[in-house]
C-alpha atoms as a PDB file:
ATOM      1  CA  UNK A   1     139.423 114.114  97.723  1.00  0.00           C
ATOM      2  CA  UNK A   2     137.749 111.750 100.124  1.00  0.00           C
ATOM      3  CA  UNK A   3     135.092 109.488  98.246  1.00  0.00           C
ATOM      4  CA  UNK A   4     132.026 110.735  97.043  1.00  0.00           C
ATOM      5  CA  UNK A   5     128.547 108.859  98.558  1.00  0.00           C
ATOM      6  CA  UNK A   6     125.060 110.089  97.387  1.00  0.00           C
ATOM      7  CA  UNK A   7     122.975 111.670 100.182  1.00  0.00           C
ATOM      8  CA  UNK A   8     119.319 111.115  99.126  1.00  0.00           C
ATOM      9  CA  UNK A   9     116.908 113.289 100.936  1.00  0.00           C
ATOM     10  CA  UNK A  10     114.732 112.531 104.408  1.00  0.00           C
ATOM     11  CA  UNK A  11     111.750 112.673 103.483  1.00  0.00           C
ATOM     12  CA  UNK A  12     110.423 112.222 106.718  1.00  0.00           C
ATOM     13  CA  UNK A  13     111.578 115.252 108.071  1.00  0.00           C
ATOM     14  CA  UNK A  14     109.633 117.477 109.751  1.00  0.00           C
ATOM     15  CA  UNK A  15     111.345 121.073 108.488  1.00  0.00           C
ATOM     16  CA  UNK A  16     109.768 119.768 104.728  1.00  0.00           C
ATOM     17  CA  UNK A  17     106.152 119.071 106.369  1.00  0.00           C
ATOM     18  CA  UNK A  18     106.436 115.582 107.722  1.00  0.00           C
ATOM     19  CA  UNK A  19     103.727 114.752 110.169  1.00  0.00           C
ATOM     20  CA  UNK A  20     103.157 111.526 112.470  1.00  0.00           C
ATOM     21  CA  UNK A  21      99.248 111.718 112.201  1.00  0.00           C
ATOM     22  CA  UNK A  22      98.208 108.344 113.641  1.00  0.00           C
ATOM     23  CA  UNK A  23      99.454 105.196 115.793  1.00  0.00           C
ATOM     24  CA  UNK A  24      97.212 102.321 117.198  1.00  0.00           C
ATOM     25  CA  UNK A  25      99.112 102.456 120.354  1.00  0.00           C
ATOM     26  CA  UNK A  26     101.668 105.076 121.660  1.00  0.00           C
ATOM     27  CA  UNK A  27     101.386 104.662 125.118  1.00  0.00           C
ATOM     28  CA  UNK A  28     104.938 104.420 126.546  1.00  0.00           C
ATOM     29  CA  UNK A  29     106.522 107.486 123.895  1.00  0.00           C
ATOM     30  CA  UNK A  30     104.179 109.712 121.653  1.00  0.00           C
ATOM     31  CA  UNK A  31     104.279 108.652 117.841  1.00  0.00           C
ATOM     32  CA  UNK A  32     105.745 112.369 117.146  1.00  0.00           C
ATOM     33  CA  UNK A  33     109.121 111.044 118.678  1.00  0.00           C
ATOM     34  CA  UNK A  34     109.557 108.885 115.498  1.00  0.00           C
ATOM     35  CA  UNK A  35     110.520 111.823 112.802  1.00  0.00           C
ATOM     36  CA  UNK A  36     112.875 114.047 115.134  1.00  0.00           C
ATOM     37  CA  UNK A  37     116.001 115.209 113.635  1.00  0.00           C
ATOM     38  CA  UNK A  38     117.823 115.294 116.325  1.00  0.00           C
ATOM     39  CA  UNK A  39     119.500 112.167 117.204  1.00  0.00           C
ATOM     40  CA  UNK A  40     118.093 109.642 119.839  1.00  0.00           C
ATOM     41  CA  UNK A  41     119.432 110.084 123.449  1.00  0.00           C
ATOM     42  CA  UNK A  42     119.220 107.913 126.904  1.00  0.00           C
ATOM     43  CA  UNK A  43     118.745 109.551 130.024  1.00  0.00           C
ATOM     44  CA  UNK A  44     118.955 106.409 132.366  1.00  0.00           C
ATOM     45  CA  UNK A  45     117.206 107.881 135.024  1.00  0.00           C
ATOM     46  CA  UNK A  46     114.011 109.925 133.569  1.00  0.00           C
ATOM     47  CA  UNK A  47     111.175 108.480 133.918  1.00  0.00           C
ATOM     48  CA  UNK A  48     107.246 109.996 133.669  1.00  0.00           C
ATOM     49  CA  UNK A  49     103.850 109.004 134.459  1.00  0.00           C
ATOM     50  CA  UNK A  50     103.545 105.556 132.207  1.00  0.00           C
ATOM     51  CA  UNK A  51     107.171 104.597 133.087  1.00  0.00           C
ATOM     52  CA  UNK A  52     110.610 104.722 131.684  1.00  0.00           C
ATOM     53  CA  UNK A  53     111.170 107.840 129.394  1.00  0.00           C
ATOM     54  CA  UNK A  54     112.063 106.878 126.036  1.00  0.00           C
ATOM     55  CA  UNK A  55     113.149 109.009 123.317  1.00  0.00           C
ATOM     56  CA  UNK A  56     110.845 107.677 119.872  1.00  0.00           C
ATOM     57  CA  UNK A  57     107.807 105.824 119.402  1.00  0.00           C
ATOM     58  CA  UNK A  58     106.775 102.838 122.053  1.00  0.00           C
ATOM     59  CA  UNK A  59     103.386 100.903 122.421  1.00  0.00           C
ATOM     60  CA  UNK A  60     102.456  99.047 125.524  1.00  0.00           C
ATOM     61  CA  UNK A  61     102.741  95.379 125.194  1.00  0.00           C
ATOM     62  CA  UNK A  62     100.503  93.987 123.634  1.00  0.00           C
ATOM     63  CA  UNK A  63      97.824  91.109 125.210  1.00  0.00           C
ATOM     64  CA  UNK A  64      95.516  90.561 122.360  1.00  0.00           C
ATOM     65  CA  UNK A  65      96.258  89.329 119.043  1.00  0.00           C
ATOM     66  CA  UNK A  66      97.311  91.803 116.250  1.00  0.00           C
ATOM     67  CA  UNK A  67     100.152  94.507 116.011  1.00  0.00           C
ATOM     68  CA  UNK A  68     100.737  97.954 116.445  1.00  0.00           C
ATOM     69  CA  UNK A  69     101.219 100.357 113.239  1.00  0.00           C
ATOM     70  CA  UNK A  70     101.600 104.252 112.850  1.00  0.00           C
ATOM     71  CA  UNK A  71     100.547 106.572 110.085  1.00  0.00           C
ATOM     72  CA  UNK A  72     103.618 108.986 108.118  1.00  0.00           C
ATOM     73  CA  UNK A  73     102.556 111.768 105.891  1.00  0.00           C
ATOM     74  CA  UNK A  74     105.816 112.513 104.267  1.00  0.00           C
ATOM     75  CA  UNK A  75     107.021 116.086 104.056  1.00  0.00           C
ATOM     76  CA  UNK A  76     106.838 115.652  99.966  1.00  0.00           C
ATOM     77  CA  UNK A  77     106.138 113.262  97.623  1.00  0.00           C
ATOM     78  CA  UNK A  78     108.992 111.318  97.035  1.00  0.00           C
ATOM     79  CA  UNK A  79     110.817 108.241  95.320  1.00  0.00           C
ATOM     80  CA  UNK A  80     112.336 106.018  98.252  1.00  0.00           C
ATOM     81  CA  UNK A  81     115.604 104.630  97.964  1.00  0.00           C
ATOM     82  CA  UNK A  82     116.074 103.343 101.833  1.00  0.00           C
ATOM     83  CA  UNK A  83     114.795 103.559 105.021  1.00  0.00           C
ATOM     84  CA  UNK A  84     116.767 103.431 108.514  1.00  0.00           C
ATOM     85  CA  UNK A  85     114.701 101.568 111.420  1.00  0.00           C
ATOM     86  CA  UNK A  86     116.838 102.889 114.373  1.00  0.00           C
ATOM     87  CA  UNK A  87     116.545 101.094 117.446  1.00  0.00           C
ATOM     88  CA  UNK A  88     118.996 103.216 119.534  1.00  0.00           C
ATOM     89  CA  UNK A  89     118.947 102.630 123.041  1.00  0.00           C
ATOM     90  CA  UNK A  90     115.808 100.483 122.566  1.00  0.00           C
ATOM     91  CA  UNK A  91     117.125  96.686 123.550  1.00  0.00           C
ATOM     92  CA  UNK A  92     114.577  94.453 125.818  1.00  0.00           C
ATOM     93  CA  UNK A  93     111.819  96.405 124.461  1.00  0.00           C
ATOM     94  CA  UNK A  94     112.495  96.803 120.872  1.00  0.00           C
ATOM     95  CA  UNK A  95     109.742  95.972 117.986  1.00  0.00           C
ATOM     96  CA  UNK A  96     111.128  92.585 117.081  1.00  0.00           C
ATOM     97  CA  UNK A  97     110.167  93.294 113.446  1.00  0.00           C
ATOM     98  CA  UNK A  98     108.556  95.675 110.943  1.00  0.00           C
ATOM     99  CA  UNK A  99     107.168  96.191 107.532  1.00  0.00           C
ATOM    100  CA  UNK A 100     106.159  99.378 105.297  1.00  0.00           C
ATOM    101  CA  UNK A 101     103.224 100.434 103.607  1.00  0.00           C
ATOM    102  CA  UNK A 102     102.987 102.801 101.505  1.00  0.00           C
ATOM    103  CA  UNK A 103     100.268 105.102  99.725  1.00  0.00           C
ATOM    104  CA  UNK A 104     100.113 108.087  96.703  1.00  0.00           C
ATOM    105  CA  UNK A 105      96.779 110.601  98.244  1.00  0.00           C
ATOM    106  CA  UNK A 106      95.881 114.139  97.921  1.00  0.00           C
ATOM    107  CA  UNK A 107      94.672 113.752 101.313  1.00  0.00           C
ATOM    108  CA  UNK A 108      96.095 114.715 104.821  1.00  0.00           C
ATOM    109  CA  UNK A 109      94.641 111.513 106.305  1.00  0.00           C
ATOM    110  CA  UNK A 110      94.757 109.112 103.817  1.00  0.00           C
ATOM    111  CA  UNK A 111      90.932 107.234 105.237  1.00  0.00           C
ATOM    112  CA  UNK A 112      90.498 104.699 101.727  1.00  0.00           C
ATOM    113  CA  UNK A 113      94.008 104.595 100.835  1.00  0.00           C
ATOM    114  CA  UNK A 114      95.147 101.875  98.217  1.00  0.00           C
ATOM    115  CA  UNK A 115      98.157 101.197 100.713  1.00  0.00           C
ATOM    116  CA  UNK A 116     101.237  98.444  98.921  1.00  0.00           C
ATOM    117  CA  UNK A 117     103.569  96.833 100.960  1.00  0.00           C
ATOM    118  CA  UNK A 118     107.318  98.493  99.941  1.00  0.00           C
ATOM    119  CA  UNK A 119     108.878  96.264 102.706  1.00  0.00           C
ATOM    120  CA  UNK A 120     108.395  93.120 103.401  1.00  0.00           C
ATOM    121  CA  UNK A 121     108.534  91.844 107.213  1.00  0.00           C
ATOM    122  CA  UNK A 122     111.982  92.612 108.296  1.00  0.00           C
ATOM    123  CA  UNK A 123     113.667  91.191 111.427  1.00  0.00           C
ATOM    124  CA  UNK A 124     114.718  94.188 113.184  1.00  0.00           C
ATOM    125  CA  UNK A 125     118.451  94.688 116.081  1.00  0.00           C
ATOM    126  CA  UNK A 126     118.035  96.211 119.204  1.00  0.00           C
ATOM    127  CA  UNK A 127     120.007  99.737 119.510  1.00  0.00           C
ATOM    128  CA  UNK A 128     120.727  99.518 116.184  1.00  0.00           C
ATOM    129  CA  UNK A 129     120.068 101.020 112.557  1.00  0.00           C
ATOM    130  CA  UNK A 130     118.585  98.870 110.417  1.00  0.00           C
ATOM    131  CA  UNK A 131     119.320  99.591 106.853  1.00  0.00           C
ATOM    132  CA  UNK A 132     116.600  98.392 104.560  1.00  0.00           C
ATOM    133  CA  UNK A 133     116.555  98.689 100.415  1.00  0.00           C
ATOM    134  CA  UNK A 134     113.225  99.750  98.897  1.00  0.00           C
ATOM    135  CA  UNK A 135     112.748  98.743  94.985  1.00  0.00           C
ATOM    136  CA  UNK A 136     109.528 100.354  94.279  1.00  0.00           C
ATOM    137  CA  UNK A 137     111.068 103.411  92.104  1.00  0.00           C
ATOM    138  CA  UNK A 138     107.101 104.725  92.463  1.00  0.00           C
ATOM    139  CA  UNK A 139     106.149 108.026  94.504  1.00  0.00           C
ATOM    140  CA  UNK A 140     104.457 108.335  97.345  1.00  0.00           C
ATOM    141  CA  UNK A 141     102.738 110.334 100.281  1.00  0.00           C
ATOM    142  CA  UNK A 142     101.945 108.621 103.049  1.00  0.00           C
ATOM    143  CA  UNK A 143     103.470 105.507 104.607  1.00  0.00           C
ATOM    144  CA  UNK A 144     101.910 102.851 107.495  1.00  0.00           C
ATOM    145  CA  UNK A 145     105.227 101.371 109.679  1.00  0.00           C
ATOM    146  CA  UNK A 146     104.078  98.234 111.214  1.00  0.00           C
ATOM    147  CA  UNK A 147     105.663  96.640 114.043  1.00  0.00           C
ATOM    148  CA  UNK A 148     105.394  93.258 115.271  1.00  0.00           C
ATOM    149  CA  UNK A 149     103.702  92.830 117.401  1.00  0.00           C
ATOM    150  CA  UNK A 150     104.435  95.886 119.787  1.00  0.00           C
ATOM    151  CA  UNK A 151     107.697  97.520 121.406  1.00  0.00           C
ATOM    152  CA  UNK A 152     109.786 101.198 120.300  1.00  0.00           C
ATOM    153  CA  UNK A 153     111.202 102.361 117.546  1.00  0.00           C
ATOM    154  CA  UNK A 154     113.603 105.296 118.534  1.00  0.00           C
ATOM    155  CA  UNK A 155     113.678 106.648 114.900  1.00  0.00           C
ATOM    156  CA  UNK A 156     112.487 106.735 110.999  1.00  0.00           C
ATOM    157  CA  UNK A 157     114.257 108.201 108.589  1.00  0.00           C
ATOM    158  CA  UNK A 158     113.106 108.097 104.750  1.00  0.00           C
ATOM    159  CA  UNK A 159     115.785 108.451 102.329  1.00  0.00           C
ATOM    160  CA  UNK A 160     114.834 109.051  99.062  1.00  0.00           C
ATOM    161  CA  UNK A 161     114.339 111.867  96.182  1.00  0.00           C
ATOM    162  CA  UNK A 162     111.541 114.602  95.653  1.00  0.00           C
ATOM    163  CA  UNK A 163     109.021 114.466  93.075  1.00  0.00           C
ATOM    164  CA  UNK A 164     107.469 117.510  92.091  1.00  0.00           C
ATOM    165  CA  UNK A 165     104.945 117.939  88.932  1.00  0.00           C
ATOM    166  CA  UNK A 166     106.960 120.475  86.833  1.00  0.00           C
ATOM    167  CA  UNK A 167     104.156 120.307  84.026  1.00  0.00           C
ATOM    168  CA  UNK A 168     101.712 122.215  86.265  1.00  0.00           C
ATOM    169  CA  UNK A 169     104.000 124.734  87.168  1.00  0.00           C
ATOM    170  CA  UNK A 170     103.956 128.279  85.526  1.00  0.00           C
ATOM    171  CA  UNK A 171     107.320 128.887  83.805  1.00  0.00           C
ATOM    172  CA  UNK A 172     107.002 132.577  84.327  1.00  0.00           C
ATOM    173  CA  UNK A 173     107.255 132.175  88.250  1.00  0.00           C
ATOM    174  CA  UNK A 174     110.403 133.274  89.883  1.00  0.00           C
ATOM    175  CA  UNK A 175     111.342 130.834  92.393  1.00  0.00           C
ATOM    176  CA  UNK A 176     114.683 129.462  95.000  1.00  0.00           C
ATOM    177  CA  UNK A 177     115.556 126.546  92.414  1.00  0.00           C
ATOM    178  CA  UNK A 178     118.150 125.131  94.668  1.00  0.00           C
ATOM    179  CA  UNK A 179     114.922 124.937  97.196  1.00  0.00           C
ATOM    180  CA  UNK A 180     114.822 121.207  99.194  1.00  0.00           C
ATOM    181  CA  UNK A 181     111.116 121.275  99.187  1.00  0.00           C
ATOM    182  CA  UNK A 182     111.224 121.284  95.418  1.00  0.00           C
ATOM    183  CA  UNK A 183     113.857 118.873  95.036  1.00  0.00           C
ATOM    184  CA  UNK A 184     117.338 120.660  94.947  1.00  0.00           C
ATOM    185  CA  UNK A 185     119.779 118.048  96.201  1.00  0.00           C
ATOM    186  CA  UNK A 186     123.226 118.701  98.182  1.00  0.00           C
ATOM    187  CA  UNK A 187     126.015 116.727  96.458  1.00  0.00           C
ATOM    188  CA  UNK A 188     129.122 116.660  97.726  1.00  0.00           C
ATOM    189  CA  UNK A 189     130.836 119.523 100.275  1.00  0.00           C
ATOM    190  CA  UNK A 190     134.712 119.259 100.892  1.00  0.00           C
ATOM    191  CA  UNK A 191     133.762 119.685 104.918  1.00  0.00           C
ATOM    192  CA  UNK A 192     131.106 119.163 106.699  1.00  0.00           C
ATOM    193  CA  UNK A 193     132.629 119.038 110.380  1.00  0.00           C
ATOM    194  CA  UNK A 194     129.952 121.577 112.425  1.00  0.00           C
ATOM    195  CA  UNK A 195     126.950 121.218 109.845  1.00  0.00           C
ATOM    196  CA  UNK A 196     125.641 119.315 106.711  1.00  0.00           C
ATOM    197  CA  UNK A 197     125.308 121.090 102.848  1.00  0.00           C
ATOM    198  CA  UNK A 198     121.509 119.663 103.018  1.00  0.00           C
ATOM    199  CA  UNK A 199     121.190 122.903 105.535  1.00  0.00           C
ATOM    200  CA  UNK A 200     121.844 126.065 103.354  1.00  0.00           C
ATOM    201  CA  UNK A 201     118.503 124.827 101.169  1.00  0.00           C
ATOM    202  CA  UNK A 202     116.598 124.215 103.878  1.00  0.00           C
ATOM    203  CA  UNK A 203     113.073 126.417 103.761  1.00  0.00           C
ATOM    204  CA  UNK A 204     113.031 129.253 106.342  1.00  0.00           C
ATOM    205  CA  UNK A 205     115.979 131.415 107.276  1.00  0.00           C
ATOM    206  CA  UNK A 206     117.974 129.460 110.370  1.00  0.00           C
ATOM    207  CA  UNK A 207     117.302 128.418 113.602  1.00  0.00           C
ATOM    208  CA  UNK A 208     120.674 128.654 115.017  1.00  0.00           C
ATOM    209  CA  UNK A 209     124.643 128.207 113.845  1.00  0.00           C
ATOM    210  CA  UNK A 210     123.795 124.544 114.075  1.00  0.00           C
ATOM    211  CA  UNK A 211     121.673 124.893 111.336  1.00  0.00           C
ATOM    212  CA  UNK A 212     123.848 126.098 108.682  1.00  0.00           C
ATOM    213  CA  UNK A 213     126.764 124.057 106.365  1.00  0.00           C
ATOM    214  CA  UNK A 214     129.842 125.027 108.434  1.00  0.00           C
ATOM    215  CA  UNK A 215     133.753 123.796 107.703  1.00  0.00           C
ATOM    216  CA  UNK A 216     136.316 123.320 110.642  1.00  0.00           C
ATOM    217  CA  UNK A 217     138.864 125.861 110.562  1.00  0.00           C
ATOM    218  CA  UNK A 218     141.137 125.726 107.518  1.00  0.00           C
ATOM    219  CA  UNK A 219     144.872 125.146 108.543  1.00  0.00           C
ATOM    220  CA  UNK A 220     146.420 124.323 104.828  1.00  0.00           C
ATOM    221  CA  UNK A 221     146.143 126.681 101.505  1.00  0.00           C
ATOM    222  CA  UNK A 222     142.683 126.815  99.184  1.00  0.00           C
ATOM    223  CA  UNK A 223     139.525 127.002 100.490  1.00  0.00           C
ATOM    224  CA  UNK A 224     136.379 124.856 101.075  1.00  0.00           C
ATOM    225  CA  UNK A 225     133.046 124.488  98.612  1.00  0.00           C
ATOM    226  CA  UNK A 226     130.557 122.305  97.740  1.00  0.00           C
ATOM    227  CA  UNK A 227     128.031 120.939  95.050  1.00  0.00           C
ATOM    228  CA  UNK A 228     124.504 121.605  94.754  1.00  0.00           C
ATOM    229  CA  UNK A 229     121.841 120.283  91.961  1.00  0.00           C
ATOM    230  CA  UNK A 230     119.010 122.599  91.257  1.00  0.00           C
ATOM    231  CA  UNK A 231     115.559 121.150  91.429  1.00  0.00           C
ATOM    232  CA  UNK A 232     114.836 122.161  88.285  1.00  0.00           C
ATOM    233  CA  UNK A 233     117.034 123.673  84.978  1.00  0.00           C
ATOM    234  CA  UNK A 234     116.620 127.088  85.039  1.00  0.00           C
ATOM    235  CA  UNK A 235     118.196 130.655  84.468  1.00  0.00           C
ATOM    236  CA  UNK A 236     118.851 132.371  87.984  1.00  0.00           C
ATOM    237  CA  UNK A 237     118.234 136.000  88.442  1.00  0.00           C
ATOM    238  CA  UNK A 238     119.073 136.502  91.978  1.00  0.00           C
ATOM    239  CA  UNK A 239     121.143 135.082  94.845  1.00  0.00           C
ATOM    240  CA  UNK A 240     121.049 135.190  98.672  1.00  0.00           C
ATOM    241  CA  UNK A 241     123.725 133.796 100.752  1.00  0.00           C
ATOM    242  CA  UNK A 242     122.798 134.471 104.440  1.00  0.00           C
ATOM    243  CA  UNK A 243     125.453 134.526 107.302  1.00  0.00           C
ATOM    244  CA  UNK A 244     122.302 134.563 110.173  1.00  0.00           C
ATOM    245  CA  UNK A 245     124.230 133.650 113.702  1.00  0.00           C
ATOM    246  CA  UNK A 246     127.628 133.168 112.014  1.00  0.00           C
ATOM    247  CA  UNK A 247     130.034 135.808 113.513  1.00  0.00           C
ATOM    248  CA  UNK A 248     133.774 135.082 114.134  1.00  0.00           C
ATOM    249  CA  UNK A 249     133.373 131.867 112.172  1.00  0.00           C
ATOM    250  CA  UNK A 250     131.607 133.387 108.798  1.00  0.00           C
ATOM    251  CA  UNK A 251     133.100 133.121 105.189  1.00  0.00           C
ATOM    252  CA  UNK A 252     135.828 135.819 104.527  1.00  0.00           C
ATOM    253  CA  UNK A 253     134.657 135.347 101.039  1.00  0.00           C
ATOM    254  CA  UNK A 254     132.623 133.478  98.579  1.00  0.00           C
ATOM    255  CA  UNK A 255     132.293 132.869  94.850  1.00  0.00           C
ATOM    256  CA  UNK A 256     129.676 130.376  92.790  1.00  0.00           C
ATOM    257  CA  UNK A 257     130.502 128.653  89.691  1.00  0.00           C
ATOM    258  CA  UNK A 258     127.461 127.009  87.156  1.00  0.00           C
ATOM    259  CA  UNK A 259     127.316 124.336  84.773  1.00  0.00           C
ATOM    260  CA  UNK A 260     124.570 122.778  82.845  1.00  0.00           C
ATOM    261  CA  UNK A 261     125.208 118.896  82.772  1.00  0.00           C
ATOM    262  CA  UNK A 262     121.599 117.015  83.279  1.00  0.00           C
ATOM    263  CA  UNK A 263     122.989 113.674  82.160  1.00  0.00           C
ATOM    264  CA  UNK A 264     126.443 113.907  84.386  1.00  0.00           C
ATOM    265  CA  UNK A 265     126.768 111.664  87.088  1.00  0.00           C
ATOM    266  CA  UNK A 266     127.941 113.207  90.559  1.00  0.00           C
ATOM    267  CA  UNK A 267     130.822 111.647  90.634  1.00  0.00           C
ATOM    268  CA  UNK A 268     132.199 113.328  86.783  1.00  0.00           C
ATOM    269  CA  UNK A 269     130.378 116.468  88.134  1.00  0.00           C
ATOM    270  CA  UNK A 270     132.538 116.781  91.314  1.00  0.00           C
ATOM    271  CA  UNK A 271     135.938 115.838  89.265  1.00  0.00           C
ATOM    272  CA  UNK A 272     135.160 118.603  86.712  1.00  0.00           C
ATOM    273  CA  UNK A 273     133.708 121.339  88.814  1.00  0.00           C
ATOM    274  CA  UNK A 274     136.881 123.463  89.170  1.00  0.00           C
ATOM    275  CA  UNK A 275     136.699 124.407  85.455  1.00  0.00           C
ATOM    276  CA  UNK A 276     132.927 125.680  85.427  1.00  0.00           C
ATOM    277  CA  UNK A 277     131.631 128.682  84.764  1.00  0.00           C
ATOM    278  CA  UNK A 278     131.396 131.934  86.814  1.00  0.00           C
ATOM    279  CA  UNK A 279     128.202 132.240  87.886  1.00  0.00           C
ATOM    280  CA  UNK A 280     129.262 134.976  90.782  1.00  0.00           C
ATOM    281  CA  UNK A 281     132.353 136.499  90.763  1.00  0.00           C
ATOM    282  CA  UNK A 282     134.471 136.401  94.154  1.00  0.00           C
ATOM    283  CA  UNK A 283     132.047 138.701  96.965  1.00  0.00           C
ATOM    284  CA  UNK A 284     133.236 140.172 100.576  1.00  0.00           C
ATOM    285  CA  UNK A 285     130.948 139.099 103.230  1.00  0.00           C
ATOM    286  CA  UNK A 286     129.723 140.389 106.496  1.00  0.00           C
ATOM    287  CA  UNK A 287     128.789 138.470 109.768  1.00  0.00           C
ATOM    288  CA  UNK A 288     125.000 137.476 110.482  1.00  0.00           C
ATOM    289  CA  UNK A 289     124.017 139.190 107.654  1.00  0.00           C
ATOM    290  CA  UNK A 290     121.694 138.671 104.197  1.00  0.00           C
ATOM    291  CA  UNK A 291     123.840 139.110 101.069  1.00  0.00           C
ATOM    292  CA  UNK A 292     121.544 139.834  97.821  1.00  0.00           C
ATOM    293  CA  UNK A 293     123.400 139.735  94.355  1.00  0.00           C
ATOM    294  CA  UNK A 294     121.594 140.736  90.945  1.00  0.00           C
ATOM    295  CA  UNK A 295     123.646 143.024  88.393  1.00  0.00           C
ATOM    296  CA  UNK A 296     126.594 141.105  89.645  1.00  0.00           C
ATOM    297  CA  UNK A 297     125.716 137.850  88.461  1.00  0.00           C
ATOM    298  CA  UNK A 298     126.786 136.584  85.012  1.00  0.00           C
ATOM    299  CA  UNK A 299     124.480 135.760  81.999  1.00  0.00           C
ATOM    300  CA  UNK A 300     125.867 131.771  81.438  1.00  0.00           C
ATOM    301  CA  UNK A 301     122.385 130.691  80.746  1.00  0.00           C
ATOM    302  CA  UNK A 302     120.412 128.016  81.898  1.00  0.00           C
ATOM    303  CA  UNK A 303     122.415 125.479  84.923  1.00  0.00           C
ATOM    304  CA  UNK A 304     121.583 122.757  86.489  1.00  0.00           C
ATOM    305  CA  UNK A 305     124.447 122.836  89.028  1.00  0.00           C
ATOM    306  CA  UNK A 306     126.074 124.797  91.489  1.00  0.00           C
ATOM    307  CA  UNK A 307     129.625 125.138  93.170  1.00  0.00           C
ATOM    308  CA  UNK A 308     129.769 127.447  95.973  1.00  0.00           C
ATOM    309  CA  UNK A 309     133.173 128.413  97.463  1.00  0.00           C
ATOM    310  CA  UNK A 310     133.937 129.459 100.648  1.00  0.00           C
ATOM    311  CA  UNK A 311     137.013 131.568 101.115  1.00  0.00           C
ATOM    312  CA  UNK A 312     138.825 130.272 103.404  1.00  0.00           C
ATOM    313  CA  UNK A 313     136.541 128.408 105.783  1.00  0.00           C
ATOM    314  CA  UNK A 314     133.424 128.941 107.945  1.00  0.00           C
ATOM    315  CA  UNK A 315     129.722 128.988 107.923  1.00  0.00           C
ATOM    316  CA  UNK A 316     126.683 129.837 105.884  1.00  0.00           C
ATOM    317  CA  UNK A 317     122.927 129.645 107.174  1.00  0.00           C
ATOM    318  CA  UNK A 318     120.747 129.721 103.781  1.00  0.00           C
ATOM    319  CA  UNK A 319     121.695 129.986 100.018  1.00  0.00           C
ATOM    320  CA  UNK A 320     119.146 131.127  97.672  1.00  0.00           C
ATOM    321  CA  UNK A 321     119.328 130.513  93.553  1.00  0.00           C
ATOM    322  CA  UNK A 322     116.095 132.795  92.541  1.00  0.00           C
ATOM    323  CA  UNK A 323     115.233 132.134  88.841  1.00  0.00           C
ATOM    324  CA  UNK A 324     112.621 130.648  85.948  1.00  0.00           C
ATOM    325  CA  UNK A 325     112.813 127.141  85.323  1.00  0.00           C
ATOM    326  CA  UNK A 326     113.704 126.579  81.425  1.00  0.00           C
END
């Protein structure tokens, strides 16, 4: 089994809420640029009306004295672990360096916010990510990226975990407790060749096959799975695995296993996973289609983990763990 490395969440992604909702300056490429998933690209020769057509966030240079800076609601309120500053394809006109504020408000946009640096100045490389650490283990809304003292940034991503406030929820409430948006994390899939775990709790149903957890095609015996943690301990009720755009390439089959380990780490989670309990028992599955399962699940009790196998190979759009938090 290849080695196991913690995926914290993006924070910054739009799909959870995340919002560009100010710059001082984004004359050259709009501020919105900044929080795309998709990756940065280069088309050498696209230009528009203010000049070369870059794909991120760019402010004219700058002829007075100060520095540029642009405003990130985050798509939750989270606990940041790292952030990557990528510079891709941005080289002579770069932002030489950059810092991080960041804020905790109930508002949209933050006007009186109590902003604290989370990262220092930071000398940043051309076409590059820059990997920077973040210590504050506080949460927070909104964050200011300041550049110095102009230039692009092609992207920002936020890496970090969801905080939600569990004491003012109602415990009655049935809800998706594998949901991203209230902090269910992907942990570890054996394959992740056409599309990332983080996908199948995504919030909406999907956009495309792209946007789905999908395997390559399974040439040796067993099958593929993965490792989800629930947002929150709880008893599930129902469960919807959806198929949506996967045709020849969908699951023949598919099974889920439980456990309820709050104190494991991942790594002792992945190593014993085989042996849990079955959630789910082994389910035929159609192409592009919903799949709801109630009377077939099993009464194990309260989990706080998932293993979902795929038999042998292929691709699912959403996954859905309906339930009470305990």
């Amino acid at each position: 089994m290849r080695k196991l490395t913690r995926k914290p969440i993006n924070l910054a992604q739009p799909r959870l809420g995340a919002e560009v909702i100010y710059a001082t300056d984004d004359f050259f490429a709009p501020k919105e640029r900044l929080i795309l998933p998709s990756d940065p690209v280069f088309i050498a020769d696209k230009y528009d009306d203010n000049g070369k057509w870059m794909d991120g966030w760019e402010s004219r240079r700058k002829r007075t004295e100060g520095y540029d800076h642009g405003i990130i609601r985050l798509g939750k309120m989270g606990i940041i672990d790292h952030i990557d500053l990528d510079t891709s394809h941005f080289t002579g006109n770069h932002a030489p360096a950059a810092s991080l504020d960041a804020c905790l408000s109930g508002q949209a946009h933050p006007n009186d916010a109590d902003w604290q640096n989370i990262v220092p100045v930071t000398t940043l490389t051309g076409d590059s990510h820059n990997i920077v650490a973040v210590s504050s283990r506080e949460a927070w809304t909104h964050l200011r990226l300041n550049i110095f003292p102009d230039g692009g940034v092609a992207r920002l991503r936020v890496y970090g975990d969801i905080v939600m406030d569990w004491a003012a929820h109602d415990p009655a409430a049935v809800i998706d407790l594998a949901a991203l948006e209230y902090g269910g994390r992907p942990i570890f899939a054996n394959d992740e060749h056409f599309g990332i775990l983080e996908n199948i709790i995504a919030p909406g149903r999907g956009l495309n096959m792209g946007d789905g957890w999908e395997t390559r095609r399974r040439r040796a015996p067993g099958h593929d799975w993965s490792i989800l943690e629930l947002a929150h301990p709880g008893i599930i009720e129902e469960i919807l695995i959806d198929t949506a755009f996967f045709k020849g390439n969908y699951p023949d089959r598919c099974f889920l296993q439980a456990a309820n380990f709050p104190e494991e780490d991942d790594q002792t989670l992945v190593r014993k996973s085989q042996k849990w309990d079955i959630l789910l028992p082994e389910q035929k599955l159609q192409m592009d289609q919903e799949h709801f399962f109630k009377t077939e699940i099993k009464d194990i009790g309260p989990v706080t983990h998932i293993r979902l196998n795929i038999i042998p190979d292929g691709g699912i759009s959403r996954l859905r763990l309906f339930g009470k938090i305990t």
